[in-house]
N, C-alpha and C. Protein backbone atom coordinates (compact mmCIF):
# COMPACT_ATOMS: atom_id res chain seq x y z
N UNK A 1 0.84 -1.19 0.00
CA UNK A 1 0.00 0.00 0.00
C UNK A 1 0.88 1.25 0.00
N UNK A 2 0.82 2.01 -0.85
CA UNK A 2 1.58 3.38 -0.80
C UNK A 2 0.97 4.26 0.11
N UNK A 3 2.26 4.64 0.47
CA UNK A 3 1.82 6.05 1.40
C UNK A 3 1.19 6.94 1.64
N UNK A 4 1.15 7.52 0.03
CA UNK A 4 0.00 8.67 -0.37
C UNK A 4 -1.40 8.80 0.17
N UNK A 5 -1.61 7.11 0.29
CA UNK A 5 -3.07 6.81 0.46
C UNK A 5 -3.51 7.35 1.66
N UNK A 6 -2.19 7.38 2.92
CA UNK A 6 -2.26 7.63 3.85
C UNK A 6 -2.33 9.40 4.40
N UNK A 7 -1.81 9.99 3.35
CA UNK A 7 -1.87 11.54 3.67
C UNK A 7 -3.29 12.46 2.80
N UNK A 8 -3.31 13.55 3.11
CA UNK A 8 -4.14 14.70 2.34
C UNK A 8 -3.15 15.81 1.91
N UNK A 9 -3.84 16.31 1.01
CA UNK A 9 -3.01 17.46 1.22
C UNK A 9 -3.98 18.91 1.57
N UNK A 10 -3.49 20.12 1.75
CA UNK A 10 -4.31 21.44 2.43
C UNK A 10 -4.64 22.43 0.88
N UNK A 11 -3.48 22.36 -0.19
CA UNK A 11 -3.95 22.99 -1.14
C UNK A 11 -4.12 22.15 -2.14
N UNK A 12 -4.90 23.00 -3.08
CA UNK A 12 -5.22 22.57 -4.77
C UNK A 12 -3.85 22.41 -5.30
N UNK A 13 -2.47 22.67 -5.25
CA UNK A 13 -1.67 22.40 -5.93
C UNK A 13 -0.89 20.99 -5.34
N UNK A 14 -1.31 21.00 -4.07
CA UNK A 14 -0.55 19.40 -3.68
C UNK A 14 0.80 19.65 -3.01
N UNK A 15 1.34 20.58 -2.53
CA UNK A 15 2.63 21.30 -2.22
C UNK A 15 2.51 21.18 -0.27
N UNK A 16 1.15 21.30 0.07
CA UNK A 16 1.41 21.34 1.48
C UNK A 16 0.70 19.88 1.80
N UNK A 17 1.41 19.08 2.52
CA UNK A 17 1.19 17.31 2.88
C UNK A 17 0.72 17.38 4.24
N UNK A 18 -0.27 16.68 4.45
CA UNK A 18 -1.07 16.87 5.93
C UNK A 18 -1.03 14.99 6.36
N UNK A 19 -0.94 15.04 7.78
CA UNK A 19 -0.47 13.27 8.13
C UNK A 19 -2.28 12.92 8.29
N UNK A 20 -2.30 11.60 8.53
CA UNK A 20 -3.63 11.06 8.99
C UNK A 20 -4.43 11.84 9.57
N UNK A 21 -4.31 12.67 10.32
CA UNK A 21 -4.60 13.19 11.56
C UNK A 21 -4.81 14.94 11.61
N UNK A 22 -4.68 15.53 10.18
CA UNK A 22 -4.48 17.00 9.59
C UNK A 22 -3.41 17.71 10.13
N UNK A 23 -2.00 16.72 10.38
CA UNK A 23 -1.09 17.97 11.18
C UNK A 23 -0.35 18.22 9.84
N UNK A 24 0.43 19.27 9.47
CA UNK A 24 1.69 19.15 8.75
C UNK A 24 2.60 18.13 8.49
N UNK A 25 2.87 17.63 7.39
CA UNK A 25 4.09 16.52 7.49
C UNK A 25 5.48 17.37 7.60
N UNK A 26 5.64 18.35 7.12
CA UNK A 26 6.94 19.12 7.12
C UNK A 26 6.39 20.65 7.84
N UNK A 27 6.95 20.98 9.09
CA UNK A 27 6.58 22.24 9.55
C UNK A 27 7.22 23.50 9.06
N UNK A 28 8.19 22.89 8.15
CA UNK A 28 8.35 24.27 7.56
C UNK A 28 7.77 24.77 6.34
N UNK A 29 6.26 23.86 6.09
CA UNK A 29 5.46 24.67 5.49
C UNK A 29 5.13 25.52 5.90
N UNK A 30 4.77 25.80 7.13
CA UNK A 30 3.68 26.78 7.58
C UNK A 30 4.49 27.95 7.50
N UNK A 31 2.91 29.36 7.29
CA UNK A 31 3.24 30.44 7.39
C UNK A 31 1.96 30.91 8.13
N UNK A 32 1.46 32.24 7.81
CA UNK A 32 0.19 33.03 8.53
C UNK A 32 -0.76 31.80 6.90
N UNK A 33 -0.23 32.02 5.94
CA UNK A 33 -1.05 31.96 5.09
C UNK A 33 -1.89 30.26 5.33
N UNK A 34 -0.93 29.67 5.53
CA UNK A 34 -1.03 28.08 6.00
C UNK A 34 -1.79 28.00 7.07
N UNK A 35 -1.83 28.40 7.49
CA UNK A 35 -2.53 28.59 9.22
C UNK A 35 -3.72 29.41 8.73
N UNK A 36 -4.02 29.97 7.61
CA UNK A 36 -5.55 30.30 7.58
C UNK A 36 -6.37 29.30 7.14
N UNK A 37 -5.78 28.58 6.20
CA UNK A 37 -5.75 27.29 5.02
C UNK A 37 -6.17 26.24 6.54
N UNK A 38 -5.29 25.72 7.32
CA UNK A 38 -6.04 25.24 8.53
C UNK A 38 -6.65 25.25 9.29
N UNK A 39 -7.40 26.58 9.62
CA UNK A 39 -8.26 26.80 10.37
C UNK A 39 -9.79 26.85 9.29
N UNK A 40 -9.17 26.91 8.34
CA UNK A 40 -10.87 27.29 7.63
C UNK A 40 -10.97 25.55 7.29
N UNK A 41 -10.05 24.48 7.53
CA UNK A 41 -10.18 22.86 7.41
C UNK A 41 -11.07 22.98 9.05
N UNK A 42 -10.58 23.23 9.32
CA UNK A 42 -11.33 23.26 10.94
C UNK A 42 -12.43 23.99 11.52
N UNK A 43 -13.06 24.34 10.25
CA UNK A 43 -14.08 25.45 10.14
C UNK A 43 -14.11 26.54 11.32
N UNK A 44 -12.77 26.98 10.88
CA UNK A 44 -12.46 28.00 12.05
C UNK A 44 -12.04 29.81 11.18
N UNK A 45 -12.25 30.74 12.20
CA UNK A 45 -12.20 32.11 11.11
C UNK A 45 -10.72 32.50 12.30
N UNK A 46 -10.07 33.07 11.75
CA UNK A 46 -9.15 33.32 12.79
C UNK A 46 -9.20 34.88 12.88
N UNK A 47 -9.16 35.12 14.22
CA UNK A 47 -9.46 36.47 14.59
C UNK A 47 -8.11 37.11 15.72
N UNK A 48 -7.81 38.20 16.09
CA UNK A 48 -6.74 38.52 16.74
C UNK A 48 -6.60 37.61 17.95
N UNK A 49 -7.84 37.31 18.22
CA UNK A 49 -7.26 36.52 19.64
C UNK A 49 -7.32 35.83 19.03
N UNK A 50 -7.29 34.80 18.21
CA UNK A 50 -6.52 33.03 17.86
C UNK A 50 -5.28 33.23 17.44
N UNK A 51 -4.91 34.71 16.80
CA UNK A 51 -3.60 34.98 16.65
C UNK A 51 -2.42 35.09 18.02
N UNK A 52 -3.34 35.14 18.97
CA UNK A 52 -2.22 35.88 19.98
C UNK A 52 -2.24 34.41 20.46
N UNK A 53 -2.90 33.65 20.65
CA UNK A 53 -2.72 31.83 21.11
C UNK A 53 -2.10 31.19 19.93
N UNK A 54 -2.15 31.51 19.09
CA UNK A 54 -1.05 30.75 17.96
C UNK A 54 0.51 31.18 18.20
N UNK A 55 0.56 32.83 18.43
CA UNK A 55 1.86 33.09 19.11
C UNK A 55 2.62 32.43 20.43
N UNK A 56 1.60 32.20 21.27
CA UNK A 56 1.51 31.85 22.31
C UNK A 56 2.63 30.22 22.06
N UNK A 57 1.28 29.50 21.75
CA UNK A 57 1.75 28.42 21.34
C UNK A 57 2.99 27.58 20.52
N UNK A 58 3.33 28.89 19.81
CA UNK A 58 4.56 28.85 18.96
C UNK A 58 5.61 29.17 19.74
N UNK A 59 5.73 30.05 20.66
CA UNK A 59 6.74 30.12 21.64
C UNK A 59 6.82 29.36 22.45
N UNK A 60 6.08 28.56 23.12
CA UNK A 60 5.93 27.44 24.09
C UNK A 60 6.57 26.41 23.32
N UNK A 61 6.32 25.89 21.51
CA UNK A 61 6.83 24.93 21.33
C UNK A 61 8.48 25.68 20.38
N UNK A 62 8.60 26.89 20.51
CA UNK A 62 10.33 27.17 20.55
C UNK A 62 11.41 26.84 21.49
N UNK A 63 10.67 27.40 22.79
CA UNK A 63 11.37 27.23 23.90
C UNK A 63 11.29 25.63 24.64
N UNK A 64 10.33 25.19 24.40
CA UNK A 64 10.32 23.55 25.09
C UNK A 64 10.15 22.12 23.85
N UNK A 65 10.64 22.74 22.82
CA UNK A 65 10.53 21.89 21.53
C UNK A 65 9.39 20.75 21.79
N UNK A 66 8.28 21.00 22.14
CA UNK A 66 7.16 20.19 22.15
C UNK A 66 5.64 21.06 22.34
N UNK A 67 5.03 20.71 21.86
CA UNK A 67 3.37 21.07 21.55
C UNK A 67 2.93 21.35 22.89
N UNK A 68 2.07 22.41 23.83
CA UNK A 68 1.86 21.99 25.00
C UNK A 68 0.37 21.43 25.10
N UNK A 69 0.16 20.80 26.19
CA UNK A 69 -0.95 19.95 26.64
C UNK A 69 -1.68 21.06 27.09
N UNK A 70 -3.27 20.62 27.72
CA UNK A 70 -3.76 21.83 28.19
C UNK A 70 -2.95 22.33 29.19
N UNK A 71 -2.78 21.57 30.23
CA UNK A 71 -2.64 22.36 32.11
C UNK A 71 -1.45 23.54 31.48
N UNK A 72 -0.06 23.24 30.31
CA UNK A 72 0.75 23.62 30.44
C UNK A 72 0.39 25.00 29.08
N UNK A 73 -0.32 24.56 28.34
CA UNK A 73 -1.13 25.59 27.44
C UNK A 73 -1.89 26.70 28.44
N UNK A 74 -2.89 26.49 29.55
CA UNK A 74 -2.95 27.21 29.94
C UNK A 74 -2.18 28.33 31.14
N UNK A 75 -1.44 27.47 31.03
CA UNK A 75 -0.12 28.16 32.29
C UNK A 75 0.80 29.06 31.22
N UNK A 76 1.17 29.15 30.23
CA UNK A 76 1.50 29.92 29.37
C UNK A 76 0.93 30.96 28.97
N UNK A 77 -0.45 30.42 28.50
CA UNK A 77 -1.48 31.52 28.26
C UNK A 77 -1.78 32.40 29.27
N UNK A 78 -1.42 31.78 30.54
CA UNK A 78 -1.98 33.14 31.66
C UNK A 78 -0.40 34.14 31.86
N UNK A 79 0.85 33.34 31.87
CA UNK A 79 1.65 34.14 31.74
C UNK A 79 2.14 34.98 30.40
N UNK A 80 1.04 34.82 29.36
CA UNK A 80 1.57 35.87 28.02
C UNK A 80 0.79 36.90 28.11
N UNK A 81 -0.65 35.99 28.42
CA UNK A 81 -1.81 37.28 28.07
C UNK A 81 -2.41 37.20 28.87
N UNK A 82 -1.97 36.94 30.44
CA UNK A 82 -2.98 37.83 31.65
C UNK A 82 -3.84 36.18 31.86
N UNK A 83 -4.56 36.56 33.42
CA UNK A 83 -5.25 36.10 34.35
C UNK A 83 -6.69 35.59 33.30
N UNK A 84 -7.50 36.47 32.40
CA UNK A 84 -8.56 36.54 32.06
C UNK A 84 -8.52 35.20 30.54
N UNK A 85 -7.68 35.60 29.85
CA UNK A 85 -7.36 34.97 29.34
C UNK A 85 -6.63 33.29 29.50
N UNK A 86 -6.15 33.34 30.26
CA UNK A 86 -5.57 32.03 30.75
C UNK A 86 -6.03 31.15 31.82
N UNK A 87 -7.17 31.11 31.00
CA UNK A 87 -8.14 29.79 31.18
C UNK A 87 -8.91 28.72 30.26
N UNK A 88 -8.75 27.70 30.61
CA UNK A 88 -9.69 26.73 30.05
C UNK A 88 -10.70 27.19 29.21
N UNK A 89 -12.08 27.77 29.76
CA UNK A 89 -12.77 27.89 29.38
C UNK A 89 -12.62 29.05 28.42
N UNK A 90 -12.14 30.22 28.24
CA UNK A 90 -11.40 30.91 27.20
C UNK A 90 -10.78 30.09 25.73
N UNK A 91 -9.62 28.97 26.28
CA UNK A 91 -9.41 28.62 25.08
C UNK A 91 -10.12 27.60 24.60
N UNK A 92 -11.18 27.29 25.19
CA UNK A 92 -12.23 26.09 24.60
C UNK A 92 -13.29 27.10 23.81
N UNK A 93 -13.40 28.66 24.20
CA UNK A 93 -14.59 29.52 23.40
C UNK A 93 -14.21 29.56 21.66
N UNK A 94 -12.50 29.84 22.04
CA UNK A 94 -12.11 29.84 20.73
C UNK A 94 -11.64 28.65 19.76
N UNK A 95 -11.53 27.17 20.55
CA UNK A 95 -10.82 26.15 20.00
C UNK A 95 -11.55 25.48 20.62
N UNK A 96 -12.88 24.84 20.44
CA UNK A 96 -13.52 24.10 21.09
C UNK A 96 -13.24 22.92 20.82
N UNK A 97 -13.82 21.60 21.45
CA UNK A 97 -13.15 20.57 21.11
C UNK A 97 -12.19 20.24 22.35
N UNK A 98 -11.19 20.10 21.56
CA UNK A 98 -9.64 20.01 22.07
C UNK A 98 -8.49 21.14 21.94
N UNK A 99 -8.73 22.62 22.43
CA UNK A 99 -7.60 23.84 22.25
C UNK A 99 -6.08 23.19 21.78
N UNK A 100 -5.73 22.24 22.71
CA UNK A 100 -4.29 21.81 22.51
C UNK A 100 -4.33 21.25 21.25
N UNK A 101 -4.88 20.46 20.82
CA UNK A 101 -4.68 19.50 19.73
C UNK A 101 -5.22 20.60 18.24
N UNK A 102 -6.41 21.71 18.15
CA UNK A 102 -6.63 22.36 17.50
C UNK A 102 -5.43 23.10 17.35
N UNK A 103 -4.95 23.87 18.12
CA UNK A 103 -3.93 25.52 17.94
C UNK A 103 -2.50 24.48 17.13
N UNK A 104 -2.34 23.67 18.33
CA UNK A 104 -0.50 23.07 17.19
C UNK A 104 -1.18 22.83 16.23
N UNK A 105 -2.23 21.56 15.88
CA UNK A 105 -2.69 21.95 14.09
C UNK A 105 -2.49 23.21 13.27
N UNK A 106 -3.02 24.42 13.76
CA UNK A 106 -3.71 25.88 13.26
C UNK A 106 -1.64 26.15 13.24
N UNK A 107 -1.06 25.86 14.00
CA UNK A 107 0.21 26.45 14.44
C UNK A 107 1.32 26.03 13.83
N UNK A 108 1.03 24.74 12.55
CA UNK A 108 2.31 24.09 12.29
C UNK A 108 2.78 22.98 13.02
N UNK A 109 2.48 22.75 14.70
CA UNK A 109 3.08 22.05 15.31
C UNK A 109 2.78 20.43 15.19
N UNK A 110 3.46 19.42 15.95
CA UNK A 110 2.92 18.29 15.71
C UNK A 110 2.15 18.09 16.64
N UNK A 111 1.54 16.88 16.93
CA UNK A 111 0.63 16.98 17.91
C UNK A 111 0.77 16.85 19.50
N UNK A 112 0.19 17.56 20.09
CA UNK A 112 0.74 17.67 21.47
C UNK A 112 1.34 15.67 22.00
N UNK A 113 1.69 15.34 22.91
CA UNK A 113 1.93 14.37 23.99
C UNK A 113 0.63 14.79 24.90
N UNK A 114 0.46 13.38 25.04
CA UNK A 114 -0.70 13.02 26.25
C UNK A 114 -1.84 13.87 25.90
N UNK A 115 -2.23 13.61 24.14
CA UNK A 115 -3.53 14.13 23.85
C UNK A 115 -4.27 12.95 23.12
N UNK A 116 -5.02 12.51 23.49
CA UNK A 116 -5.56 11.22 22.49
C UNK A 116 -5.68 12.25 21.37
């Protein structure tokens, strides 16, 4: 069975490769532009605040070369952008579902650890 069968891809030209699971196969696809391209797969509109948790998130996985889980997603989030913001229920308004496993998608990243 070839591989192919196993991936998607995000554009009409076939250039950006997505795994089983819609993450990036190569993260150095991503840009802002890629990350709109994934959120509208995720029927998502991205607005300044999903931008400032995609930042968020992108620095969390610079500095600790791994995706964070919630407890540690939201312990970040309260130390970037304040008390109000860095909570659960905040990043579930904007990433419902699963926040952790949505934003590294939206973010380029792979998929968090200890997320089914």
């Amino acid at each position: 069975m070839s591989d192919e069968n196993l991936y998607r891809y995000l554009d009409a030209n076939k250039q950006i490769k997505l795994d089983p699971e819609g993450y990036l196969v190569k993260q150095g696809d991503w840009n802002e532009g890629v990350a709109d391209l994934l959120a509208k797969d995720e029927e998502l509109t991205l607005t300044e605040e999903h931008w400032e948790l995609i930042r968020v998130v992108r620095d969390f996985y610079a500095r600790y070369e791994m995706a964070p889980a919630m407890r540690p997603l939201v312990k970040a989030t309260k130390q970037a952008l304040g008390e109000e913001k860095g909570r659960s229920v905040y990043l579930m308004s904007l990433f419902p579902g699963s926040p952790p496993k949505r934003l590294a998608r939206i973010a380029g990243l792979p998929k968090p650890t200890n997320c089914l």
